[in-house]
C-alpha atoms as a PDB file:
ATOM      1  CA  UNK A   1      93.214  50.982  86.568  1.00  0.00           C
ATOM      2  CA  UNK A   2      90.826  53.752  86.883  1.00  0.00           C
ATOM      3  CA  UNK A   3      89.410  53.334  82.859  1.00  0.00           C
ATOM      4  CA  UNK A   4      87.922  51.110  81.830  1.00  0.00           C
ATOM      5  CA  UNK A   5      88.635  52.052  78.219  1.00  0.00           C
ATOM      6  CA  UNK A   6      91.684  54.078  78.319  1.00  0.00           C
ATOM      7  CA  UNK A   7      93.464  55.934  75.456  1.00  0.00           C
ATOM      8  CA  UNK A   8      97.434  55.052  75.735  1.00  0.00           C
ATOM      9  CA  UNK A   9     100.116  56.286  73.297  1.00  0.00           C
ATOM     10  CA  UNK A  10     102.987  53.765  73.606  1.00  0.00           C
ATOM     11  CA  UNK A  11     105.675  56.261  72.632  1.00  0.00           C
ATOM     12  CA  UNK A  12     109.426  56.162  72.007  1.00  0.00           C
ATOM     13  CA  UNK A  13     112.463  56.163  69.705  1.00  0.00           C
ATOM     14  CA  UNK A  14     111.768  54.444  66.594  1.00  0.00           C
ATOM     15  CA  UNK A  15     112.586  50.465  67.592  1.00  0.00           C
ATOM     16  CA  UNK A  16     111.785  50.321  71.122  1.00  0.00           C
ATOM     17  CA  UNK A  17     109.272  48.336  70.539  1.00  0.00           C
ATOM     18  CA  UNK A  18     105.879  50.304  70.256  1.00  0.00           C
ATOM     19  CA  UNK A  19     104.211  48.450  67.999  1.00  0.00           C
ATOM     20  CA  UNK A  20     104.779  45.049  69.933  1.00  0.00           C
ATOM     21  CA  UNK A  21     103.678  46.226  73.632  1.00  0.00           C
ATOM     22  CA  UNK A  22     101.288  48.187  71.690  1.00  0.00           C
ATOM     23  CA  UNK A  23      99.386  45.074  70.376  1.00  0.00           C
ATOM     24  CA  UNK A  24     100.017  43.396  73.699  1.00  0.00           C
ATOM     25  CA  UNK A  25      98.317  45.614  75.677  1.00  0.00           C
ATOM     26  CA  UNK A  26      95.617  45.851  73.472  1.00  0.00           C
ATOM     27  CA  UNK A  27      94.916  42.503  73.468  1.00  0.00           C
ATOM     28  CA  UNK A  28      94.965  42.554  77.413  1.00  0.00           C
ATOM     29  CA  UNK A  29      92.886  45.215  77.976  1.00  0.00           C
ATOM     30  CA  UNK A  30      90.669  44.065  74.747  1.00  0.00           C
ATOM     31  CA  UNK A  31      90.983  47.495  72.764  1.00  0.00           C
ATOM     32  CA  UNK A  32      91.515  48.465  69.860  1.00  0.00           C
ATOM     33  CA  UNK A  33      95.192  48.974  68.463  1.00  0.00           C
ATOM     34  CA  UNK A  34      96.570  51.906  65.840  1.00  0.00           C
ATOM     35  CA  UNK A  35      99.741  52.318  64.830  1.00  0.00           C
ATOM     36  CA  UNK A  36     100.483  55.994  64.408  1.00  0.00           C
ATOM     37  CA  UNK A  37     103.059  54.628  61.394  1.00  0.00           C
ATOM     38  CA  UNK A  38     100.332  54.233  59.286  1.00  0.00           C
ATOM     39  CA  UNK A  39      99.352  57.335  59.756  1.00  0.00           C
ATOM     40  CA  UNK A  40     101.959  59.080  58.681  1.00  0.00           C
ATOM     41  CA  UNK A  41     101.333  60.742  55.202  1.00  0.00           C
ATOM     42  CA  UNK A  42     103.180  59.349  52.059  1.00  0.00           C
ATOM     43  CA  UNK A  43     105.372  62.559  51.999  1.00  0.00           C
ATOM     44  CA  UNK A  44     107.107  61.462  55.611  1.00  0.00           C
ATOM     45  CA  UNK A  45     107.167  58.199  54.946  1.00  0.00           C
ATOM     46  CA  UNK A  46     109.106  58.656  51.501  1.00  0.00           C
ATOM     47  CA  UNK A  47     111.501  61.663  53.606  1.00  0.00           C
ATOM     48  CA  UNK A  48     111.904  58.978  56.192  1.00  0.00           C
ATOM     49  CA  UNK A  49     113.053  56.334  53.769  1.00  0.00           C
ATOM     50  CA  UNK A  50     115.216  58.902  52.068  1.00  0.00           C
ATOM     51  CA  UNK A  51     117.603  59.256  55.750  1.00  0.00           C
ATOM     52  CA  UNK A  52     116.139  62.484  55.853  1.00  0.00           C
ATOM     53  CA  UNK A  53     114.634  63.389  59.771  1.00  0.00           C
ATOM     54  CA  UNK A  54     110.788  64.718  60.049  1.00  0.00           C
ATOM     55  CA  UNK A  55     110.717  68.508  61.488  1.00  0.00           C
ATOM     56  CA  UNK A  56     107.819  69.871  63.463  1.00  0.00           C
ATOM     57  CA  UNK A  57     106.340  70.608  60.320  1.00  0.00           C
ATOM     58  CA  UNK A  58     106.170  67.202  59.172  1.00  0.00           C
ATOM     59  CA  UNK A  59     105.137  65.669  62.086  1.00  0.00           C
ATOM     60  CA  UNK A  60     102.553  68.322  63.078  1.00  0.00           C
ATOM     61  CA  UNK A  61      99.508  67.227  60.421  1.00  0.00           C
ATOM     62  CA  UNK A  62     100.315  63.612  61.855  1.00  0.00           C
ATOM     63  CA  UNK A  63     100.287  64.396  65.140  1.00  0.00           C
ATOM     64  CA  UNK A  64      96.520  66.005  64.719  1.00  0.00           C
ATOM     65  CA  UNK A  65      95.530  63.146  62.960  1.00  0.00           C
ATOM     66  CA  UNK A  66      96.115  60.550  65.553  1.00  0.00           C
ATOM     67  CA  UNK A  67      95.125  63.048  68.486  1.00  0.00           C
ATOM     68  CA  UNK A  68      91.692  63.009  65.940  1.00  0.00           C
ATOM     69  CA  UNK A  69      91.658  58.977  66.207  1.00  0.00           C
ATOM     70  CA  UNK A  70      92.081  59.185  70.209  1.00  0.00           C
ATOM     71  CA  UNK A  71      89.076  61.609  70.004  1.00  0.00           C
ATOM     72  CA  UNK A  72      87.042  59.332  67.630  1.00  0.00           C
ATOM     73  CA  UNK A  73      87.991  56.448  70.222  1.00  0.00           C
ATOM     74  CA  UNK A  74      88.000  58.223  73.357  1.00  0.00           C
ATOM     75  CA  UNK A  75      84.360  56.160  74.530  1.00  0.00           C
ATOM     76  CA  UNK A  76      85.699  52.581  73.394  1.00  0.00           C
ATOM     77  CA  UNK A  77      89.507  53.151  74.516  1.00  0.00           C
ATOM     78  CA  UNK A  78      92.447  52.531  72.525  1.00  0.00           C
ATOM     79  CA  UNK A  79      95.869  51.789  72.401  1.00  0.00           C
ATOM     80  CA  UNK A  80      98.378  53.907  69.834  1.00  0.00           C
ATOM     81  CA  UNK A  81     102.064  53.960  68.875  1.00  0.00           C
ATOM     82  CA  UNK A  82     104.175  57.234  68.299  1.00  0.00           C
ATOM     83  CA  UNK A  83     107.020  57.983  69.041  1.00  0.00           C
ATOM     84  CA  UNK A  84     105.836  61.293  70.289  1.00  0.00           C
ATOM     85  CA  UNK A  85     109.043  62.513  71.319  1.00  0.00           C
ATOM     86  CA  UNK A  86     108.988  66.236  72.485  1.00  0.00           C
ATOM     87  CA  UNK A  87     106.595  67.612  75.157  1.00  0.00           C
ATOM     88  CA  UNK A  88     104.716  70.089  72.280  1.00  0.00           C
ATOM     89  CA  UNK A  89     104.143  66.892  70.312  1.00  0.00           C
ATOM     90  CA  UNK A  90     102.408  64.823  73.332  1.00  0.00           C
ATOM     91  CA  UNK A  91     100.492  68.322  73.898  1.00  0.00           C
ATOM     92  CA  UNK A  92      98.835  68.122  70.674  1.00  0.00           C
ATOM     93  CA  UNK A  93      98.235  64.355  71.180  1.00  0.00           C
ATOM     94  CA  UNK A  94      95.730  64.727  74.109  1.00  0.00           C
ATOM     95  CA  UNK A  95      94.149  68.217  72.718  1.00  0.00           C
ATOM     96  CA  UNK A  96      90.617  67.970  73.464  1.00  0.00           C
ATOM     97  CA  UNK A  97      90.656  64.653  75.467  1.00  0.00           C
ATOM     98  CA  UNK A  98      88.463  64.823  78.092  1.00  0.00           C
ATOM     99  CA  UNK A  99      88.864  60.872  79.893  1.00  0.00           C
ATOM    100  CA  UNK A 100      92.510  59.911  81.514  1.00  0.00           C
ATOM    101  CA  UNK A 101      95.224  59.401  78.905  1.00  0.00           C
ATOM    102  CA  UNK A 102      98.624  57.526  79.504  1.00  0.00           C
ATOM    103  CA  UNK A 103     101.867  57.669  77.613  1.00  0.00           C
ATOM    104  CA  UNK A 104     104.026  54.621  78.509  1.00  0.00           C
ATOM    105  CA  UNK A 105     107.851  55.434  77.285  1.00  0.00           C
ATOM    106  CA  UNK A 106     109.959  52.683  76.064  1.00  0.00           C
ATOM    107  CA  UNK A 107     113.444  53.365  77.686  1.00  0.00           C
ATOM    108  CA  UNK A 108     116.577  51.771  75.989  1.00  0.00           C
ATOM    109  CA  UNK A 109     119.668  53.056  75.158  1.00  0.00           C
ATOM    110  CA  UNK A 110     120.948  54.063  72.050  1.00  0.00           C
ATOM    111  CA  UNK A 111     122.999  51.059  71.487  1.00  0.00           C
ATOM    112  CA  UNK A 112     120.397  49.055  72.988  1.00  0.00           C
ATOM    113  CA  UNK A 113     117.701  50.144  70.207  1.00  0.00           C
ATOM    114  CA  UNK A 114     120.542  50.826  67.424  1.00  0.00           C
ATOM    115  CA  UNK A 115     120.824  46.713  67.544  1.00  0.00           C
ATOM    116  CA  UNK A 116     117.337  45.971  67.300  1.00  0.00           C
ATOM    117  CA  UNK A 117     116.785  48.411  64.078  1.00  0.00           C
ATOM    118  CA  UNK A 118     120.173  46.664  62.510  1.00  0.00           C
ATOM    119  CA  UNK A 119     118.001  43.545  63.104  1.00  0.00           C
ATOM    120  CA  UNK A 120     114.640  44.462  61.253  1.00  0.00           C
ATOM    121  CA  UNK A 121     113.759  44.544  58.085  1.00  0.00           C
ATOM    122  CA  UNK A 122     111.091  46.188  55.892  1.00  0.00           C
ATOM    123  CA  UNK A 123     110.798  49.037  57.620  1.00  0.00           C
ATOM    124  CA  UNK A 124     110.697  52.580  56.524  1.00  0.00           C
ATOM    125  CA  UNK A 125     112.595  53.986  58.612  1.00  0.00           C
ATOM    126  CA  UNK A 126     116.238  53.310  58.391  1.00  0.00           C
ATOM    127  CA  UNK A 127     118.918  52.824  61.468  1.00  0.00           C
ATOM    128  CA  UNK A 128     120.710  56.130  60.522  1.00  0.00           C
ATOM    129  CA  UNK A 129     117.820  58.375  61.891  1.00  0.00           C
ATOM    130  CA  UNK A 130     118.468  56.581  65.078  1.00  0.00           C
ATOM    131  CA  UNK A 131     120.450  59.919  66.207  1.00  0.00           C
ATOM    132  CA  UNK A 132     117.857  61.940  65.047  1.00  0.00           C
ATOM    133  CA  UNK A 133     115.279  60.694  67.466  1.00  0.00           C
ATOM    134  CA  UNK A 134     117.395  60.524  70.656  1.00  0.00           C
ATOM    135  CA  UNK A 135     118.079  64.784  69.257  1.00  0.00           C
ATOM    136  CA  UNK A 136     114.411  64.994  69.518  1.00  0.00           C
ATOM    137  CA  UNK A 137     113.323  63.133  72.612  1.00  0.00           C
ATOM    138  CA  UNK A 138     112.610  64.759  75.701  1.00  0.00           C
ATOM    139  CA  UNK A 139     111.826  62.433  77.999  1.00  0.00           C
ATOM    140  CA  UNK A 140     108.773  62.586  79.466  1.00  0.00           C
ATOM    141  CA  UNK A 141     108.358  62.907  83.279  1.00  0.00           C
ATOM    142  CA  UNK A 142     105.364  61.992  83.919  1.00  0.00           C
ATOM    143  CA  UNK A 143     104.907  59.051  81.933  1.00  0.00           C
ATOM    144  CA  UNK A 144     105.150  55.303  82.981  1.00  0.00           C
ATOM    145  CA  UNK A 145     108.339  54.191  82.271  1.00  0.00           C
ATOM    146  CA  UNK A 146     109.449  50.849  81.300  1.00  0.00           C
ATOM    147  CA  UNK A 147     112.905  49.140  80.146  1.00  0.00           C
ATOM    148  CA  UNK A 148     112.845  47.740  77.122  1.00  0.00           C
ATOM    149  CA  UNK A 149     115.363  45.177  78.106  1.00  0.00           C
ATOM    150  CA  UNK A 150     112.534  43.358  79.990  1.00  0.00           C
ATOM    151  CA  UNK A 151     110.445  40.809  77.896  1.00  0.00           C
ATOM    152  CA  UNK A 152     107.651  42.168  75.655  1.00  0.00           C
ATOM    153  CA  UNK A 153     105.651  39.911  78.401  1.00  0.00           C
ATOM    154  CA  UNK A 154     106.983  41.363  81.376  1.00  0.00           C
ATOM    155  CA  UNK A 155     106.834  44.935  79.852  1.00  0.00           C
ATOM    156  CA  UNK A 156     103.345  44.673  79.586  1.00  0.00           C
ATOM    157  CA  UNK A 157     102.687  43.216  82.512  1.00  0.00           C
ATOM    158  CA  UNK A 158     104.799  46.084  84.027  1.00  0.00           C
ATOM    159  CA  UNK A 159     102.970  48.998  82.249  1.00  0.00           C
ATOM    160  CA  UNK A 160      99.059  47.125  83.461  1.00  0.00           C
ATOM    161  CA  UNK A 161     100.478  47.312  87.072  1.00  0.00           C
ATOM    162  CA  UNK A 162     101.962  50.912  86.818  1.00  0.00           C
ATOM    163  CA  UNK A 163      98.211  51.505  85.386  1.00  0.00           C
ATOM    164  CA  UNK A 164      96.634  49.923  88.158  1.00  0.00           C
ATOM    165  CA  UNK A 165      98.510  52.267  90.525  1.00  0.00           C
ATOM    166  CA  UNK A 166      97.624  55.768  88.634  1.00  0.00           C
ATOM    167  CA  UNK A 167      95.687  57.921  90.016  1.00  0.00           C
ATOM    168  CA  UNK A 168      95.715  61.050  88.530  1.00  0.00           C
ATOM    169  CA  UNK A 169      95.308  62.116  84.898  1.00  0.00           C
ATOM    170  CA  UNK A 170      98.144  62.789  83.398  1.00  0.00           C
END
């Protein structure tokens, strides 16, 4: 990998597993970890919980927040899950950053992810906004890509190879 200290946003649908290759990779690389869900003001969180899907509107205060915490951690490095799911939102996630940033998408199908959220508990964000976020997603092209039906192990390990083989900032 090229930095030593990069900033990565883990993104995806909500269940693909950002939070658990997040913290992986963090411990790997030994930086620091933020999940973007706690982030999210109490307004979203309590729309969320209600069924009801975030607009642009909702998410764009959020999305300036944790492009503010990749600035404030842009020397040290750091790892961050959101779901970041249209191009415009990743645009306002690396506003301003100067060092090479990665997104690493979490690829699974709908039925794939629609299993794991039927298996999780105390979460926010309910299984019936499921649709809402494959509405939303573009997918990113020029992201490293990973399955999510590998191992939380072997996805990481994927993603720190596919890092070791960048070259250019994305």
């Amino acid at each position: 990998m090229n930095d030593r200290n990069p900033i990565i946003f883990v993104m995806g649908v909500s269940g693909s597993g950002k939070s658990t290759i997040g913290l992986l990779l963090a411990e790997k690389l030994r930086i620091n970890f933020f999940d973007g869900d706690d982030f999210h003001p109490k307004e979203n969180v309590k729309k969320m919980a209600e069924g009801i899907p975030l607009d642009d509107n909702d998410r764009q205060g959020w999305l300036e927040r944790l492009n503010l915490l990749a600035l404030e951690n842009s020397e040290k490095g750091a790892i961050i899950a959101c779901s970041a799911l249209k191009t415009k939102y990743r645009s306002i996630l690396q506003k301003g950053l100067k060092k090479k940033l990665y997104f690493v998408y979490l690829k699974g199908s709908f039925d794939e992810i629609m299993a794991r959220l039927k298996q999780r508990q105390n979460h926010f964000m309910p299984p019936e906004l499921l649709q809402s976020q494959f509405d939303t997603l573009e997918v990113p092209d020029d992201a490293i890509t990973v399955s999510i039906m590998l191992t939380p192990d072997e996805i990481t390990e994927e993603v720190i190879a596919q890092l070791n083989n960048k070259k250019a900032p994305l």
